[in-house]
Protein backbone atom coordinates (compact mmCIF):
# COMPACT_ATOMS: atom_id res chain seq x y z
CA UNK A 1 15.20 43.43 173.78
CA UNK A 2 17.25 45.76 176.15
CA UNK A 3 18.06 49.45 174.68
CA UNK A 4 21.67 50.81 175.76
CA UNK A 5 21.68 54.28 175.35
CA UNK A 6 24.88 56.31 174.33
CA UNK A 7 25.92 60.07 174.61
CA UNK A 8 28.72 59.41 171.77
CA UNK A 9 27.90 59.42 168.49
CA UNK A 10 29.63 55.60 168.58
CA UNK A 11 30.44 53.37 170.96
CA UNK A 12 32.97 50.32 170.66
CA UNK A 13 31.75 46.38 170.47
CA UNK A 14 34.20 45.39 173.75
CA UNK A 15 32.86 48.37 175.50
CA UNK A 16 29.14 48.17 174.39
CA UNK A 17 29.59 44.23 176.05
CA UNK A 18 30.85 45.64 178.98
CA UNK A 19 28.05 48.29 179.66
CA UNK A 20 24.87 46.41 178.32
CA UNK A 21 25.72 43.48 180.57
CA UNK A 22 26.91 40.85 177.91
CA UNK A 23 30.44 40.53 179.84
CA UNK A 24 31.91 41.38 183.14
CA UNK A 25 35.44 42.54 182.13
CA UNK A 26 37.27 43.28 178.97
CA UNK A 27 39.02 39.83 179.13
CA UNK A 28 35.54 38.86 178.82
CA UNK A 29 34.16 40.42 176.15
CA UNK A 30 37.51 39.40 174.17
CA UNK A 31 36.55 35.66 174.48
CA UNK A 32 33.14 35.98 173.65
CA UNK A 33 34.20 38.20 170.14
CA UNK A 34 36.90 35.52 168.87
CA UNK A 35 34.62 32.70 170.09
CA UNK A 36 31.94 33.67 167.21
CA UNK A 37 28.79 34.35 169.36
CA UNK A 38 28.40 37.96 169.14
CA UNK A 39 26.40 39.15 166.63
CA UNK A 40 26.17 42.33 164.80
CA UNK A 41 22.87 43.50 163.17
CA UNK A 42 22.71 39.63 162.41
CA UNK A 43 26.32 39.00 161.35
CA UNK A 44 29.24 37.44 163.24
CA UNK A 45 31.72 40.25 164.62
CA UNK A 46 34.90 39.44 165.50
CA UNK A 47 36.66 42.91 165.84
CA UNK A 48 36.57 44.16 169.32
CA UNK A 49 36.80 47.76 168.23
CA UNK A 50 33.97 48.02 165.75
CA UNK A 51 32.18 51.34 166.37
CA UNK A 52 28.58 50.84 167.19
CA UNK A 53 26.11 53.65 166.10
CA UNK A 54 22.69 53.99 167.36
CA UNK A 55 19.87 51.30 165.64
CA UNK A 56 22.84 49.05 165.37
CA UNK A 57 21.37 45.72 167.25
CA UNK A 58 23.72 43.06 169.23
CA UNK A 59 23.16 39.74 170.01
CA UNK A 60 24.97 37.37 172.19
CA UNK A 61 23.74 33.52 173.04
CA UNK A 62 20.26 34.26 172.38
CA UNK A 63 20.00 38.23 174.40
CA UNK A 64 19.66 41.23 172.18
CA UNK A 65 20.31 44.62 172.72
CA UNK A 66 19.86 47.83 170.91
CA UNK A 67 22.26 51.11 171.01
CA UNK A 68 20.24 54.19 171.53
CA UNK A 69 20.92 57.64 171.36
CA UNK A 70 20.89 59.59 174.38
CA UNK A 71 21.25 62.75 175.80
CA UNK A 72 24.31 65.04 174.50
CA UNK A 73 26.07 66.82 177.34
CA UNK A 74 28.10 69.85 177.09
């Protein structure tokens, strides 16, 4: 399982696809959330802005991947 970490306290579904690797673009991302395949701690999500919080888990086709806090800045 690959752990994402965040400096946010949230971060949202279309972006977290975008920066763990699951999708190249935000076109991307937007087809795999309406096609059904993205799972969120193990139920379908189809809302592109759902805010992710750290120990939520995504899968997509079979990969996981974890959010994880990270450093604060500032």
């Amino acid at each position: 399982m690959k752990e994402v970490s965040i400096r946010t306290p949230y971060i949202t579904l279309g972006q977290f696809l975008k920066w763990a690797g699951f999708s190249d673009t935000g076109g991307d991302a937007r087809s795999l959330i309406a096609s059904g395949v993205v799972f969120v701690n193990g139920e379908v999500e189809q809302r592109r802005g759902r805010k992710l919080r750290p120990g939520d888990t995504v899968r997509v086709e079979g990969q996981e991947a974890v959010v994880r806090a990270g450093r604060q800045t500032g």
